[in-house]
PDB file of N, CA and C in Angstrom:
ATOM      1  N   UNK A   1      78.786  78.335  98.106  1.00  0.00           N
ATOM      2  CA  UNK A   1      78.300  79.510  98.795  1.00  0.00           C
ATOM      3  C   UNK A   1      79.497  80.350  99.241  1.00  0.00           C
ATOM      4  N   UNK A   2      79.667  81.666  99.018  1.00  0.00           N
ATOM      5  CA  UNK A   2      80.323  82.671  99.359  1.00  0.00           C
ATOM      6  C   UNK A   2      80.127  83.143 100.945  1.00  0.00           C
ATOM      7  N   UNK A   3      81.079  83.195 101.725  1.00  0.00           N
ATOM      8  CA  UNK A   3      81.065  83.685 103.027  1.00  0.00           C
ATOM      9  C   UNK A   3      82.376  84.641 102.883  1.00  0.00           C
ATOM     10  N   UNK A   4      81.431  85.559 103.891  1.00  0.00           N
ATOM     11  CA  UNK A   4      82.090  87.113 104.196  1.00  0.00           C
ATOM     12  C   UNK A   4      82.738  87.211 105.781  1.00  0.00           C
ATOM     13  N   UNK A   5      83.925  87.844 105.864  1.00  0.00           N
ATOM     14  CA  UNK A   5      84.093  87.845 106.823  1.00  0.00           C
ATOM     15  C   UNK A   5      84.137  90.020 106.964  1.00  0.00           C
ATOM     16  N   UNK A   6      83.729  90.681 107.807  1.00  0.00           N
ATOM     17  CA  UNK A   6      83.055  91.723 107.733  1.00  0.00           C
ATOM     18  C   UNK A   6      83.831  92.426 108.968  1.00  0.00           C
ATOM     19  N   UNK A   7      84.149  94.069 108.721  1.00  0.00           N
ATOM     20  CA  UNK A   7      84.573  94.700 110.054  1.00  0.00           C
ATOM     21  C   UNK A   7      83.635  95.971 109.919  1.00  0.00           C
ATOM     22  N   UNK A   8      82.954  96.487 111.628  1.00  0.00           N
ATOM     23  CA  UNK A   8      82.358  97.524 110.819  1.00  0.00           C
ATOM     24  C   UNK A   8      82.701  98.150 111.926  1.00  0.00           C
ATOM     25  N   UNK A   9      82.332  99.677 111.846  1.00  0.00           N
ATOM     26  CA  UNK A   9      82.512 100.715 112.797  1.00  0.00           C
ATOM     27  C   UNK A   9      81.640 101.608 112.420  1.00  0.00           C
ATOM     28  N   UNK A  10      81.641 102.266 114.465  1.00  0.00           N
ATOM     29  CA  UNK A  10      80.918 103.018 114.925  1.00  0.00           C
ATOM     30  C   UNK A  10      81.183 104.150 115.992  1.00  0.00           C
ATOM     31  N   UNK A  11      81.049 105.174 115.281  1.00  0.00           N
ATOM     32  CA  UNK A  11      81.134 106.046 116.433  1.00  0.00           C
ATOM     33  C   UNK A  11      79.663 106.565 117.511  1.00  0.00           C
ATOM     34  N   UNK A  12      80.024 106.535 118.791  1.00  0.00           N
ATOM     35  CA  UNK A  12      78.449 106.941 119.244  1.00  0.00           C
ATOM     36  C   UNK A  12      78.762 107.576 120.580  1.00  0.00           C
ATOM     37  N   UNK A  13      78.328 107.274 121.452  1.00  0.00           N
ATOM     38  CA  UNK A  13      78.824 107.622 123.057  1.00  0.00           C
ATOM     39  C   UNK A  13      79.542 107.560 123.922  1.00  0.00           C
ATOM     40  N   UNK A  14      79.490 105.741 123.400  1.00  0.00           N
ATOM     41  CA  UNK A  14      80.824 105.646 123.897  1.00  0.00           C
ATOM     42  C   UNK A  14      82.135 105.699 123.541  1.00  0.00           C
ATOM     43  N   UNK A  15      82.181 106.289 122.372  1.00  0.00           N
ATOM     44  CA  UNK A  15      82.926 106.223 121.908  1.00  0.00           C
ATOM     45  C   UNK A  15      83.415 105.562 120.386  1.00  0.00           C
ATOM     46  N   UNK A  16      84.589 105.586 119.421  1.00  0.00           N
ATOM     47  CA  UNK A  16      84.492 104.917 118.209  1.00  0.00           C
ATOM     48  C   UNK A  16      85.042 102.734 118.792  1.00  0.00           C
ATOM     49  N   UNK A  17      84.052 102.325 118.154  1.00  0.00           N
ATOM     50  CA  UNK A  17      84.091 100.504 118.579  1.00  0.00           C
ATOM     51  C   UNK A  17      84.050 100.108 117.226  1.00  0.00           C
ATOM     52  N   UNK A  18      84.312  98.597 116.862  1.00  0.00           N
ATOM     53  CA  UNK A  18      84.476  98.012 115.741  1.00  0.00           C
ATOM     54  C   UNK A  18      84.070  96.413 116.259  1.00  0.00           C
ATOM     55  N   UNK A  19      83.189  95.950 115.137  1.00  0.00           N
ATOM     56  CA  UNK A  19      82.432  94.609 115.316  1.00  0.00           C
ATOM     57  C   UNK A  19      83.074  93.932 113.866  1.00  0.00           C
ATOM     58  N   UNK A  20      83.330  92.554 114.378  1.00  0.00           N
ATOM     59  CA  UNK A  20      83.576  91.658 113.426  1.00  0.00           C
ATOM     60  C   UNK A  20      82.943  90.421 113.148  1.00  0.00           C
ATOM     61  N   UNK A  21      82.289  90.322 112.426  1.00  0.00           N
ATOM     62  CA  UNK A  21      81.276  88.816 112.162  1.00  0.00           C
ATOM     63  C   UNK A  21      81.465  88.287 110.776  1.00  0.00           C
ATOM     64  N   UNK A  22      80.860  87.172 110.287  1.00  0.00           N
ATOM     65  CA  UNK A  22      80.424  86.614 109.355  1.00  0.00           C
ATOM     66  C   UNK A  22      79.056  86.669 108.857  1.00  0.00           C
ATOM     67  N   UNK A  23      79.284  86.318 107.431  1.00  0.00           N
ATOM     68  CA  UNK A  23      77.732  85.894 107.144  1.00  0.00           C
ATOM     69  C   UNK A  23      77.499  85.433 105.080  1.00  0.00           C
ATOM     70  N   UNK A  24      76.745  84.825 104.869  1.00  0.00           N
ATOM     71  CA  UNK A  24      77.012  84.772 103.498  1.00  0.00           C
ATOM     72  C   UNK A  24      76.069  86.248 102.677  1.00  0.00           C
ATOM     73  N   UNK A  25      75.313  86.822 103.039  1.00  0.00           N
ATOM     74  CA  UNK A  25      74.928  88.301 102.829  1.00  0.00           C
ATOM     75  C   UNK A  25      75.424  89.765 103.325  1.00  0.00           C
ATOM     76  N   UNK A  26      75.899  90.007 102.862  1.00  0.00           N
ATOM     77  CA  UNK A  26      76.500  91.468 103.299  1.00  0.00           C
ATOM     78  C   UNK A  26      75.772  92.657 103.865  1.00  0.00           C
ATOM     79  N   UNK A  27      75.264  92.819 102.466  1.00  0.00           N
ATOM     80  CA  UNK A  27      73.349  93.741 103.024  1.00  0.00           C
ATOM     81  C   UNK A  27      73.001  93.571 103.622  1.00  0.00           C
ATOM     82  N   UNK A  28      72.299  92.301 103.887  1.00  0.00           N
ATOM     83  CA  UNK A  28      71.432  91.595 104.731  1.00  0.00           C
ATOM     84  C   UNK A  28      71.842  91.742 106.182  1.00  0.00           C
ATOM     85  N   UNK A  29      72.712  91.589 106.292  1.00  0.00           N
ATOM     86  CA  UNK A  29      73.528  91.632 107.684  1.00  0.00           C
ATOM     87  C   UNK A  29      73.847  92.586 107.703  1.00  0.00           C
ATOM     88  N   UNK A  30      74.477  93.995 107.677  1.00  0.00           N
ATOM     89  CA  UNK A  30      74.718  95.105 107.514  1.00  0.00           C
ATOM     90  C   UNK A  30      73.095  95.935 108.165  1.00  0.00           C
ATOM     91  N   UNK A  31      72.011  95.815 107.029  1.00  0.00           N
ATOM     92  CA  UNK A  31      70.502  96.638 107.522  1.00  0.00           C
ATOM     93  C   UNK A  31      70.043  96.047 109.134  1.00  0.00           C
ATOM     94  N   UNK A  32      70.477  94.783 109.245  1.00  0.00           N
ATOM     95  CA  UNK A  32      70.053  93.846 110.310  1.00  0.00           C
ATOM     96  C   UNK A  32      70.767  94.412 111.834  1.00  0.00           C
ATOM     97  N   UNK A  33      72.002  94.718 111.727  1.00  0.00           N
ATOM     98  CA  UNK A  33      72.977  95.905 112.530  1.00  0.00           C
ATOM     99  C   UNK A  33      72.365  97.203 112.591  1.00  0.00           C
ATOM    100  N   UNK A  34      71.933  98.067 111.693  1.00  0.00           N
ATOM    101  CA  UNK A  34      71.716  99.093 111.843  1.00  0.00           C
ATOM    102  C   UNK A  34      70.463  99.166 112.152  1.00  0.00           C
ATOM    103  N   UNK A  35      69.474  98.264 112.178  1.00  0.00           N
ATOM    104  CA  UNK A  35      68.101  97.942 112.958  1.00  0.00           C
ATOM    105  C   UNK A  35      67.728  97.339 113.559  1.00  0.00           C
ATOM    106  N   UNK A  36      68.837  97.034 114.652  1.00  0.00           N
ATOM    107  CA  UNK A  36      68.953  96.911 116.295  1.00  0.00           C
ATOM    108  C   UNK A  36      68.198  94.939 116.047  1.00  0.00           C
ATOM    109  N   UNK A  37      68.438  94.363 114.741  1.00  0.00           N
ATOM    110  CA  UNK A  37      67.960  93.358 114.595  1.00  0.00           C
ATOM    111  C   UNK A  37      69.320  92.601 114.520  1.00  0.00           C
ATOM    112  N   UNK A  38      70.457  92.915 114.791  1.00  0.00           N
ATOM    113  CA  UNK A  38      71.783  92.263 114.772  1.00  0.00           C
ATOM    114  C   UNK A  38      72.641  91.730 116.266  1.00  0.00           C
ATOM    115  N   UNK A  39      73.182  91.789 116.275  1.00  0.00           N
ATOM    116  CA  UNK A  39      73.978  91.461 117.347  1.00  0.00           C
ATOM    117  C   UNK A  39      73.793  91.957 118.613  1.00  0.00           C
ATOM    118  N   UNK A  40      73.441  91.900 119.592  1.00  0.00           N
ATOM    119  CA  UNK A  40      72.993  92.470 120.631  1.00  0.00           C
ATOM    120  C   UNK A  40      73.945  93.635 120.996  1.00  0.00           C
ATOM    121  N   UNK A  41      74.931  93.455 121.119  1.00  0.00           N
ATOM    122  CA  UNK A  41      76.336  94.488 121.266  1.00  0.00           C
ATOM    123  C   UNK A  41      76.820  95.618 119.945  1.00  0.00           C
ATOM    124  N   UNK A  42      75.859  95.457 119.139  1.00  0.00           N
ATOM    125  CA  UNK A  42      75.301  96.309 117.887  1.00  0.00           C
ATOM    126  C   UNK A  42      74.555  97.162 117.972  1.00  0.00           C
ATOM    127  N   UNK A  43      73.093  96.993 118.504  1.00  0.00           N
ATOM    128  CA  UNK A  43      72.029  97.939 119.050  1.00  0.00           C
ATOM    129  C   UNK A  43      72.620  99.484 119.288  1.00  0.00           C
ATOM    130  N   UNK A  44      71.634 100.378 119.081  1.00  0.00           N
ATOM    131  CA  UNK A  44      71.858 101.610 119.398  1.00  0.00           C
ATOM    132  C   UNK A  44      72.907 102.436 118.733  1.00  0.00           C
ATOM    133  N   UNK A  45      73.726 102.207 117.453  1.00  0.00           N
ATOM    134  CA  UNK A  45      74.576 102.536 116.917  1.00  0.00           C
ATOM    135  C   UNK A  45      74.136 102.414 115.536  1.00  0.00           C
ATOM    136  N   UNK A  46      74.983 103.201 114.743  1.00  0.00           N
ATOM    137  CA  UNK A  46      74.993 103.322 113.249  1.00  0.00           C
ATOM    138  C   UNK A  46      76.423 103.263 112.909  1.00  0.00           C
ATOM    139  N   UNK A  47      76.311 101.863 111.846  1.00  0.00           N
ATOM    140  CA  UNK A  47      77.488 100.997 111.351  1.00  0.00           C
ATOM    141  C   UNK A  47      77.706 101.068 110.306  1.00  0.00           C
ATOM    142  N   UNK A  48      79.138 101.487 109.950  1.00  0.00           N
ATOM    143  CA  UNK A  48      79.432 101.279 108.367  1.00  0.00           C
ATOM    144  C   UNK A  48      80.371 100.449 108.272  1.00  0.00           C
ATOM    145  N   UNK A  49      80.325 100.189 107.294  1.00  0.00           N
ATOM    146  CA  UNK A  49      81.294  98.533 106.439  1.00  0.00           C
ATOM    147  C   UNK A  49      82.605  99.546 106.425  1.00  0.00           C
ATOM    148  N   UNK A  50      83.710  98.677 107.188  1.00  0.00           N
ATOM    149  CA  UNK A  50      85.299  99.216 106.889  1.00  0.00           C
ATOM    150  C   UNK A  50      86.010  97.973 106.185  1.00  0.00           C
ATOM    151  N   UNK A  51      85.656  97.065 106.256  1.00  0.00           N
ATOM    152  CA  UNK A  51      86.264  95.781 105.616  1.00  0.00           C
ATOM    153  C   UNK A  51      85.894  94.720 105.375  1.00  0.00           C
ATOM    154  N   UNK A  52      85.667  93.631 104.293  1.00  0.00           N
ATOM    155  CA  UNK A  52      85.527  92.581 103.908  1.00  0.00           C
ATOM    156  C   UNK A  52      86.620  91.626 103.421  1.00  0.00           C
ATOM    157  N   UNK A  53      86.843  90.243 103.660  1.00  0.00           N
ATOM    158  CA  UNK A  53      87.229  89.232 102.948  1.00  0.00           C
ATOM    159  C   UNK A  53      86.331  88.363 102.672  1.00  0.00           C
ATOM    160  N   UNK A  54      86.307  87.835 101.225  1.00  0.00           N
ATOM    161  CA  UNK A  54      85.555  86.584 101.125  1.00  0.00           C
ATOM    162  C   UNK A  54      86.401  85.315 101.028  1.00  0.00           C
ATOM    163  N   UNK A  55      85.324  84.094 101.192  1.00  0.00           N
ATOM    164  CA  UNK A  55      85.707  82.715 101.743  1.00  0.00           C
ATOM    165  C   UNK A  55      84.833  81.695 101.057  1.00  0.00           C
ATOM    166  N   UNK A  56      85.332  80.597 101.174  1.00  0.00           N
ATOM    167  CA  UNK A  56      84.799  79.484 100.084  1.00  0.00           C
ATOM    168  C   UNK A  56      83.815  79.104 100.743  1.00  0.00           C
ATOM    169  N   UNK A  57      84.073  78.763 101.793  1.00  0.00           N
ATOM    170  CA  UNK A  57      83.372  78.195 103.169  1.00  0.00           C
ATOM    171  C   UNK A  57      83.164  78.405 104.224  1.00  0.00           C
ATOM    172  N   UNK A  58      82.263  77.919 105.210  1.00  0.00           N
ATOM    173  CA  UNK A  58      81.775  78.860 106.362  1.00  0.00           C
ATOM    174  C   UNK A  58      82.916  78.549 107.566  1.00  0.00           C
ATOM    175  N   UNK A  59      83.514  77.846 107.571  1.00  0.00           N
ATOM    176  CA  UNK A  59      84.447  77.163 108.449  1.00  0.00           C
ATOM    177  C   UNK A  59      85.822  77.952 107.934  1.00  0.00           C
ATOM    178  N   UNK A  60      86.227  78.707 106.967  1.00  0.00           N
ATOM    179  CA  UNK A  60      87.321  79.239 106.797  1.00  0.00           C
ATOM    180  C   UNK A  60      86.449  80.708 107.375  1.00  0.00           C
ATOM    181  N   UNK A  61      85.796  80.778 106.961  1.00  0.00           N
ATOM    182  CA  UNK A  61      85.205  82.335 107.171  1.00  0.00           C
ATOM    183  C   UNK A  61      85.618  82.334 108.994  1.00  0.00           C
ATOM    184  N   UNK A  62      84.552  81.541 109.477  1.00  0.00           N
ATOM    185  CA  UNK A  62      84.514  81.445 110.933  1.00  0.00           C
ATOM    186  C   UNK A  62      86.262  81.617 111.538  1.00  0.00           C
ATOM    187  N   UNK A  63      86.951  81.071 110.736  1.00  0.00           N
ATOM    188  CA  UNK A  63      88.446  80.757 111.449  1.00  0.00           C
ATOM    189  C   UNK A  63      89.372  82.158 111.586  1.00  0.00           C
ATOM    190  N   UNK A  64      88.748  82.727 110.345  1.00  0.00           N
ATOM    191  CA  UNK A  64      89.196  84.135 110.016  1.00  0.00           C
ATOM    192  C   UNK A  64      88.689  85.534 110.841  1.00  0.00           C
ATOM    193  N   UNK A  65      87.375  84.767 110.973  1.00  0.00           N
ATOM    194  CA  UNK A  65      86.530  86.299 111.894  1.00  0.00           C
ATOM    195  C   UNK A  65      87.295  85.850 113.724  1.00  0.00           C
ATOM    196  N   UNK A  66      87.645  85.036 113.580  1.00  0.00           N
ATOM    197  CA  UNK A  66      88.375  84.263 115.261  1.00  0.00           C
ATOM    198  C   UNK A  66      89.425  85.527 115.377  1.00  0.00           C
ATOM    199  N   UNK A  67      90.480  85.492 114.020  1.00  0.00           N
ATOM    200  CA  UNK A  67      91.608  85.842 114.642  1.00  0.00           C
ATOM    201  C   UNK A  67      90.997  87.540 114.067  1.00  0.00           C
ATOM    202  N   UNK A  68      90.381  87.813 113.473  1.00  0.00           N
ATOM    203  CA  UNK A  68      90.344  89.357 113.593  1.00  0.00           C
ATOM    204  C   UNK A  68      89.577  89.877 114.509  1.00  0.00           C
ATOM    205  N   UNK A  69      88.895  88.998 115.345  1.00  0.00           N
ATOM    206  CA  UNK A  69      88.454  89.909 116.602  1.00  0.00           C
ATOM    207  C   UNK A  69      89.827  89.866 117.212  1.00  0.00           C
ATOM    208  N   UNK A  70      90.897  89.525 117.486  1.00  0.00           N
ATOM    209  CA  UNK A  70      91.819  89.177 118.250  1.00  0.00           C
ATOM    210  C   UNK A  70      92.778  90.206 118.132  1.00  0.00           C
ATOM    211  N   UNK A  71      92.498  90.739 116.577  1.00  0.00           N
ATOM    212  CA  UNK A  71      93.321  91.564 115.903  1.00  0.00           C
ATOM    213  C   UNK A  71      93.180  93.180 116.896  1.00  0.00           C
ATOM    214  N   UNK A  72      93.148  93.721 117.257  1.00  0.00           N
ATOM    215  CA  UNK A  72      92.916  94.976 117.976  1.00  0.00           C
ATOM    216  C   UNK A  72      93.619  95.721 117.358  1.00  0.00           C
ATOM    217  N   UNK A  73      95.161  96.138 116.618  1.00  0.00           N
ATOM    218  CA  UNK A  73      95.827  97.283 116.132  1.00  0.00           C
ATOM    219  C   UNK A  73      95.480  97.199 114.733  1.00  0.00           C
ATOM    220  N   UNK A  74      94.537  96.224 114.327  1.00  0.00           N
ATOM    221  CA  UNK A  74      93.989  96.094 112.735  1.00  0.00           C
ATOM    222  C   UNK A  74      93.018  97.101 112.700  1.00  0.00           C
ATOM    223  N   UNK A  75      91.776  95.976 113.474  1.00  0.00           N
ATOM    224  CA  UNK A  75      90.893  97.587 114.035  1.00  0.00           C
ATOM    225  C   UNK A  75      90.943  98.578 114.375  1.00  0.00           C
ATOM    226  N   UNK A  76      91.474  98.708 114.757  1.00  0.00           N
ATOM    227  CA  UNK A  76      92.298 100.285 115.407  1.00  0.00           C
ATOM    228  C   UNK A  76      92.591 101.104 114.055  1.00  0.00           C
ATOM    229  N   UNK A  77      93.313 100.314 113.481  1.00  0.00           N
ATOM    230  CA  UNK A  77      94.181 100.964 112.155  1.00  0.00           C
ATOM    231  C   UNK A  77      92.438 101.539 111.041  1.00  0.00           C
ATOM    232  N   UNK A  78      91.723  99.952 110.726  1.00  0.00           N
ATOM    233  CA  UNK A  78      90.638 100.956 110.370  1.00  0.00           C
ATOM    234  C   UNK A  78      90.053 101.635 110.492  1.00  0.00           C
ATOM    235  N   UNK A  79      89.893 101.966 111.749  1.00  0.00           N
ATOM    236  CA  UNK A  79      89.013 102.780 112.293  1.00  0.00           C
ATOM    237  C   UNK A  79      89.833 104.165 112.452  1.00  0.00           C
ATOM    238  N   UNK A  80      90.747 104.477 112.424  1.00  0.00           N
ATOM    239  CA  UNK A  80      91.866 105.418 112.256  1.00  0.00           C
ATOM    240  C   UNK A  80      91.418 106.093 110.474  1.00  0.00           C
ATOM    241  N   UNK A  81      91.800 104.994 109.821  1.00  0.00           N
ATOM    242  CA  UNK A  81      91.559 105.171 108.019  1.00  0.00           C
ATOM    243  C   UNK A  81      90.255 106.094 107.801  1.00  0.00           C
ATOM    244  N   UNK A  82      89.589 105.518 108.510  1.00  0.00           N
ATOM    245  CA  UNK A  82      88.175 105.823 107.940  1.00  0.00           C
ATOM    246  C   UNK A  82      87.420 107.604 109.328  1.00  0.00           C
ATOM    247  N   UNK A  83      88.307 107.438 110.035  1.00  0.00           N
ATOM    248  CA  UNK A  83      88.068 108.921 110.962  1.00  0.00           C
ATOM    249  C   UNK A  83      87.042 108.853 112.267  1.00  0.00           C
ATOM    250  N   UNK A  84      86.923 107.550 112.905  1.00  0.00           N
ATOM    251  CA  UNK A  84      86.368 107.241 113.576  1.00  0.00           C
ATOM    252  C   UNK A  84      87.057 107.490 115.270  1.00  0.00           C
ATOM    253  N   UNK A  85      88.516 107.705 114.718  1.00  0.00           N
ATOM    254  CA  UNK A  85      89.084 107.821 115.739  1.00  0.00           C
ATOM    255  C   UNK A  85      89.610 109.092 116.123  1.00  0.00           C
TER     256      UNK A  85
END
C-alpha cells in the first residue's frame, strides 16, 4: 500500500495557513478537507494540494508528516510558491 504524505494551503480570514497529514488516498482526503468532513482545523476553508511525497508504509509516512509539521520555513516557502502569501 502506497502512503502519502500531503501539504495543503489556504487562504481565508485568517489569513494564508498550511495543513500537513497523511493518508493512502489523495482525492479522497483532499474532497474530505474541502467538505468540512476532514480535520477539524480544516473546516471552513478551501484547500489546495501544494505538496506530496510518497511512502512504502504507513509508519514512514507518519514519521515524515511529524517532521514537516515541524518544518515552518518549508511551509512558508510553499505557500510563498504558490501566492498564498
Amino acid at each position: 500500500m502506497t502512503c502519502f504524505v500531503y501539504v495543503l494551503g489556504s487562504h481565508g480570514k485568517g489569513g494564508p495557513r498550511t495543513y500537513v497529514g497523511w493518508t493512502n488516498d489523495l482525492e479522497r482526503r483532499l474532497k474530505a478537507h474541502n467538505s468540512g468532513d476532514g480535520a477539524k482545523s480544516t473546516r471552513g476553508r478551501l484547500w489546495l494540494l501544494l505538496y506530496t511525497e510518497a511512502y512504502t508504509t504507513k509508519g514512514e509516512a507518519m514519521s515524515r508528516e511529524w517532521h514537516l509539521k515541524r518544518d515552518r520555513k518549508f511551509r512558508k516557502k510553499l505557500s510563498e510558491s504558490v501566492g498564498l502569501v
